[in-house]
C-alpha atoms as a PDB file:
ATOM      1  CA  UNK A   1    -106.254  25.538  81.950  1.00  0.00           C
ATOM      2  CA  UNK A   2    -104.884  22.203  80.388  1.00  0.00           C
ATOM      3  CA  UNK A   3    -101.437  20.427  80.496  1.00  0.00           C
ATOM      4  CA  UNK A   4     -99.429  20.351  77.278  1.00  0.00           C
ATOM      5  CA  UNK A   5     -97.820  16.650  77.375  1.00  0.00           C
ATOM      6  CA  UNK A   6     -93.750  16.824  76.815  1.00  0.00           C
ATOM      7  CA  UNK A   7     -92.902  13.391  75.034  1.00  0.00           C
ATOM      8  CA  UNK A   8     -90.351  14.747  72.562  1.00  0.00           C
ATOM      9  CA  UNK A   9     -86.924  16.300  73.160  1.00  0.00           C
ATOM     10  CA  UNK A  10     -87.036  18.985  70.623  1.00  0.00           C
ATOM     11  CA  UNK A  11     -90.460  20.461  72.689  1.00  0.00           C
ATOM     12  CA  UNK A  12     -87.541  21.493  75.254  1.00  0.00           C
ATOM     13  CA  UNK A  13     -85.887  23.597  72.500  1.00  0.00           C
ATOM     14  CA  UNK A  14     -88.874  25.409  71.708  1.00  0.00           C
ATOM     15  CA  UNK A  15     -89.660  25.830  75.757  1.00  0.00           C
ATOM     16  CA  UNK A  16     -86.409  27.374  76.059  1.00  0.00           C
ATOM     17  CA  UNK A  17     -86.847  29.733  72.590  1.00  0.00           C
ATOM     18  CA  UNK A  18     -90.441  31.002  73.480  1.00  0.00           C
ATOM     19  CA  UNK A  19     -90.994  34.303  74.885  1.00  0.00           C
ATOM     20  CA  UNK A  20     -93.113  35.036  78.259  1.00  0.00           C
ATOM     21  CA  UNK A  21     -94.030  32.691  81.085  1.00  0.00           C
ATOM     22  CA  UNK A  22     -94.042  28.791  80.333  1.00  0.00           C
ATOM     23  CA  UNK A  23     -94.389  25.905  83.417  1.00  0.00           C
ATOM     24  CA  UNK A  24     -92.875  22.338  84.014  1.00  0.00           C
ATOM     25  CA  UNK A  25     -94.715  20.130  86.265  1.00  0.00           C
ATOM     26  CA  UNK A  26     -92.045  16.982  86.422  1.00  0.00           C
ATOM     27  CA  UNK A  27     -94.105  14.348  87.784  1.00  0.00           C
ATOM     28  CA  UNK A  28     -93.432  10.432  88.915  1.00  0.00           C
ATOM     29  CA  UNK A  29     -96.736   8.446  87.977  1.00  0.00           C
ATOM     30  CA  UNK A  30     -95.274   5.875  90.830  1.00  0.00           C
ATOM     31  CA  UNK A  31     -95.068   8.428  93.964  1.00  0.00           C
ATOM     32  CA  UNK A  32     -97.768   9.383  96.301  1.00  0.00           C
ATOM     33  CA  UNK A  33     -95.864  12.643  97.227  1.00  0.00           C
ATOM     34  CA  UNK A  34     -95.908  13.556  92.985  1.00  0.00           C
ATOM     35  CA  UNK A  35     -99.547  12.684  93.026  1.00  0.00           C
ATOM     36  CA  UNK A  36    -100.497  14.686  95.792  1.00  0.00           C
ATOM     37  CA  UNK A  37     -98.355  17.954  94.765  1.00  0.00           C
ATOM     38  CA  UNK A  38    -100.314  17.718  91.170  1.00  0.00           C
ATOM     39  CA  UNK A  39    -103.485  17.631  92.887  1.00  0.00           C
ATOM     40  CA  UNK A  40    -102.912  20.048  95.277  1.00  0.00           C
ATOM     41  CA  UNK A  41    -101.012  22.045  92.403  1.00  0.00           C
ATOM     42  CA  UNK A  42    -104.123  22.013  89.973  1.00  0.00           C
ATOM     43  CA  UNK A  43    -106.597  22.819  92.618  1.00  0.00           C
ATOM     44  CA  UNK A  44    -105.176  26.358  92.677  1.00  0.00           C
ATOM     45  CA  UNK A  45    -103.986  26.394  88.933  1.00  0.00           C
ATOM     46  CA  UNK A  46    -106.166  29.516  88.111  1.00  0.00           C
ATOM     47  CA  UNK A  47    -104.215  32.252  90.225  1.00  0.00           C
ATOM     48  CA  UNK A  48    -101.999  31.643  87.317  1.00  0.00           C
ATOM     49  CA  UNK A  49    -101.939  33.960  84.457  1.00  0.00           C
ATOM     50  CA  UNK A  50    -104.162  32.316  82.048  1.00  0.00           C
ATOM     51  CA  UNK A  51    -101.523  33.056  78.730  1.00  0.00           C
ATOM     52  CA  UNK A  52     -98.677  30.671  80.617  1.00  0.00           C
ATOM     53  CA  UNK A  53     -98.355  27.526  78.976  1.00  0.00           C
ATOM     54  CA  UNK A  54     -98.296  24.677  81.152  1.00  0.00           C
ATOM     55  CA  UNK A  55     -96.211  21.648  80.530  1.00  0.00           C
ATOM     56  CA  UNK A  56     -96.410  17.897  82.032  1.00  0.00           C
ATOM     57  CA  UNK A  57     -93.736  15.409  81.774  1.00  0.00           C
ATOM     58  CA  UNK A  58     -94.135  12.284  82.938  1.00  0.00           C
ATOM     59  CA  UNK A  59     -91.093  11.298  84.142  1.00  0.00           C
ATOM     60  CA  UNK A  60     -91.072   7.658  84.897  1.00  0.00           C
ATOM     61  CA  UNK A  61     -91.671   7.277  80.487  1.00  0.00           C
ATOM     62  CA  UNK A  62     -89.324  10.080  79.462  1.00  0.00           C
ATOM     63  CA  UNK A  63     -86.406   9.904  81.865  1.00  0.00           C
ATOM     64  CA  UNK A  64     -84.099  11.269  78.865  1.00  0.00           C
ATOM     65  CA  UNK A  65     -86.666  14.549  78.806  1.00  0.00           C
ATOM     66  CA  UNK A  66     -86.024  15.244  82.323  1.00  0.00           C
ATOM     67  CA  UNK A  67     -82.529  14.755  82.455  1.00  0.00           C
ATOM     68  CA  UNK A  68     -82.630  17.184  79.406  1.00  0.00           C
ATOM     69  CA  UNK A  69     -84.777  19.801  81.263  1.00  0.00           C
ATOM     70  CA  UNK A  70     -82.182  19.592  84.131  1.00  0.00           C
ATOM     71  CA  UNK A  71     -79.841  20.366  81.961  1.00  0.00           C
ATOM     72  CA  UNK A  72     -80.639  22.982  79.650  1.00  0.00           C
ATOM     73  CA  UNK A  73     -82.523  24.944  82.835  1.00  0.00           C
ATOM     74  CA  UNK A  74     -79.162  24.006  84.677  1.00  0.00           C
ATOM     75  CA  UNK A  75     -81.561  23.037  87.892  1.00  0.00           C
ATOM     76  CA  UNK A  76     -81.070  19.987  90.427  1.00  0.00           C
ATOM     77  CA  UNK A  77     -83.271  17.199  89.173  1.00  0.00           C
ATOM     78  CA  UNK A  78     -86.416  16.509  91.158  1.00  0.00           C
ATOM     79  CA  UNK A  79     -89.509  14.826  91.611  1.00  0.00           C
ATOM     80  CA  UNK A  80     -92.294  15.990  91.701  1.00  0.00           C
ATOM     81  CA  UNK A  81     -90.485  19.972  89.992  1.00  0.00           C
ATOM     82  CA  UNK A  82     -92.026  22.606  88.806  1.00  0.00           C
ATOM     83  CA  UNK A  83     -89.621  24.988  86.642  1.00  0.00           C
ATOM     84  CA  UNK A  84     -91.635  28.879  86.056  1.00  0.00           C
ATOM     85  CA  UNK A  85     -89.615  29.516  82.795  1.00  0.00           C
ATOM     86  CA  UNK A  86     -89.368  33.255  81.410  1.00  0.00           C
ATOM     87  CA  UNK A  87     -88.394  34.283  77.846  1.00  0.00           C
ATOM     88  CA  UNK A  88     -85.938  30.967  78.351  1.00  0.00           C
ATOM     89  CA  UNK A  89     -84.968  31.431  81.628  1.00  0.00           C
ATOM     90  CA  UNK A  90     -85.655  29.463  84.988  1.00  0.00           C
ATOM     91  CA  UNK A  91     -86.784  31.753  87.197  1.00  0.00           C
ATOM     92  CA  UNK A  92     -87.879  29.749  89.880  1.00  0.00           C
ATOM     93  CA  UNK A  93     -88.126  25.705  91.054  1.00  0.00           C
ATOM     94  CA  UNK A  94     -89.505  23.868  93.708  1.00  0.00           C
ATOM     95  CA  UNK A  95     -90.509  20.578  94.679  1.00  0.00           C
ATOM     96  CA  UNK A  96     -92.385  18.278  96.777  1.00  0.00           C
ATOM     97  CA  UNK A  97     -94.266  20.264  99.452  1.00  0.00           C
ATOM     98  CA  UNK A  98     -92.531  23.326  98.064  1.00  0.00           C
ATOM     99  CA  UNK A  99     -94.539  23.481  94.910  1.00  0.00           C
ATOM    100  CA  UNK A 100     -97.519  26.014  94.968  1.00  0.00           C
ATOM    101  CA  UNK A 101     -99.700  27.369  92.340  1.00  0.00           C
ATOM    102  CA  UNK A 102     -99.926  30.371  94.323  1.00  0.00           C
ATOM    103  CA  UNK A 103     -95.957  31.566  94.447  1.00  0.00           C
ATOM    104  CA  UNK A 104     -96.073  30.862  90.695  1.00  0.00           C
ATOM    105  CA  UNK A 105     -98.832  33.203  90.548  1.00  0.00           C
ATOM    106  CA  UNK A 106     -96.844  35.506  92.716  1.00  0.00           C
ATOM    107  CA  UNK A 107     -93.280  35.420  90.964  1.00  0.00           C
ATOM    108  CA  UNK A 108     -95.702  36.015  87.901  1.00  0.00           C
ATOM    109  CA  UNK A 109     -96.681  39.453  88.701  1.00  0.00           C
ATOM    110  CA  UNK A 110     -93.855  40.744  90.089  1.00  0.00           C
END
């Protein structure tokens, strides 16, 4: 699996308009905790349905993008976040020790 990069706003829009099972990984390049959820995150990245599209935003360059994720998935901002969107939906966040590939995998194929 491989991270789509979110730099531009309108890739939100398009998030939020495309059907099935899409993934936010919100992460701060500057914090040990983000670093360590990625890691942790990717080492267990293939319980996850291999047609979800995965999406990285760096936070600490596009601070605009994640207050406009927070916002149009009407979630409290965080960092490190992941956001499981369905068919536009958020259907599940977590952060910092909270985030697993695994429950992803699990809210997946329920």
């Amino acid at each position: 699996m491989q991270w789509k990069m979110i730099n531009d706003p309108s890739q939100i829009s398009e998030i939020k308009n495309k059907p099935g099972y899409s993934l936010i990984f919100k992460h701060s390049t500057r914090c040990s905790v983000s670093m360590m959820a990625k890691r942790r995150f990717e080492m267990d990245w293939e319980a996850i349905p291999e047609d979800t599209s995965l999406y990285f935003l760096d936070l600490i360059s596009y601070r605009a993008i994640s207050a406009q994720i927070a916002e149009t998935f009407q979630v409290h901002h965080e960092s490190p976040q992941i956001l499981l969107i369905k068919d536009g939906d958020c259907i599940l966040d977590a952060s910092h020790s909270d985030i697993s590939a695994e429950e992803v995998a699990e809210v997946i194929s329920n």
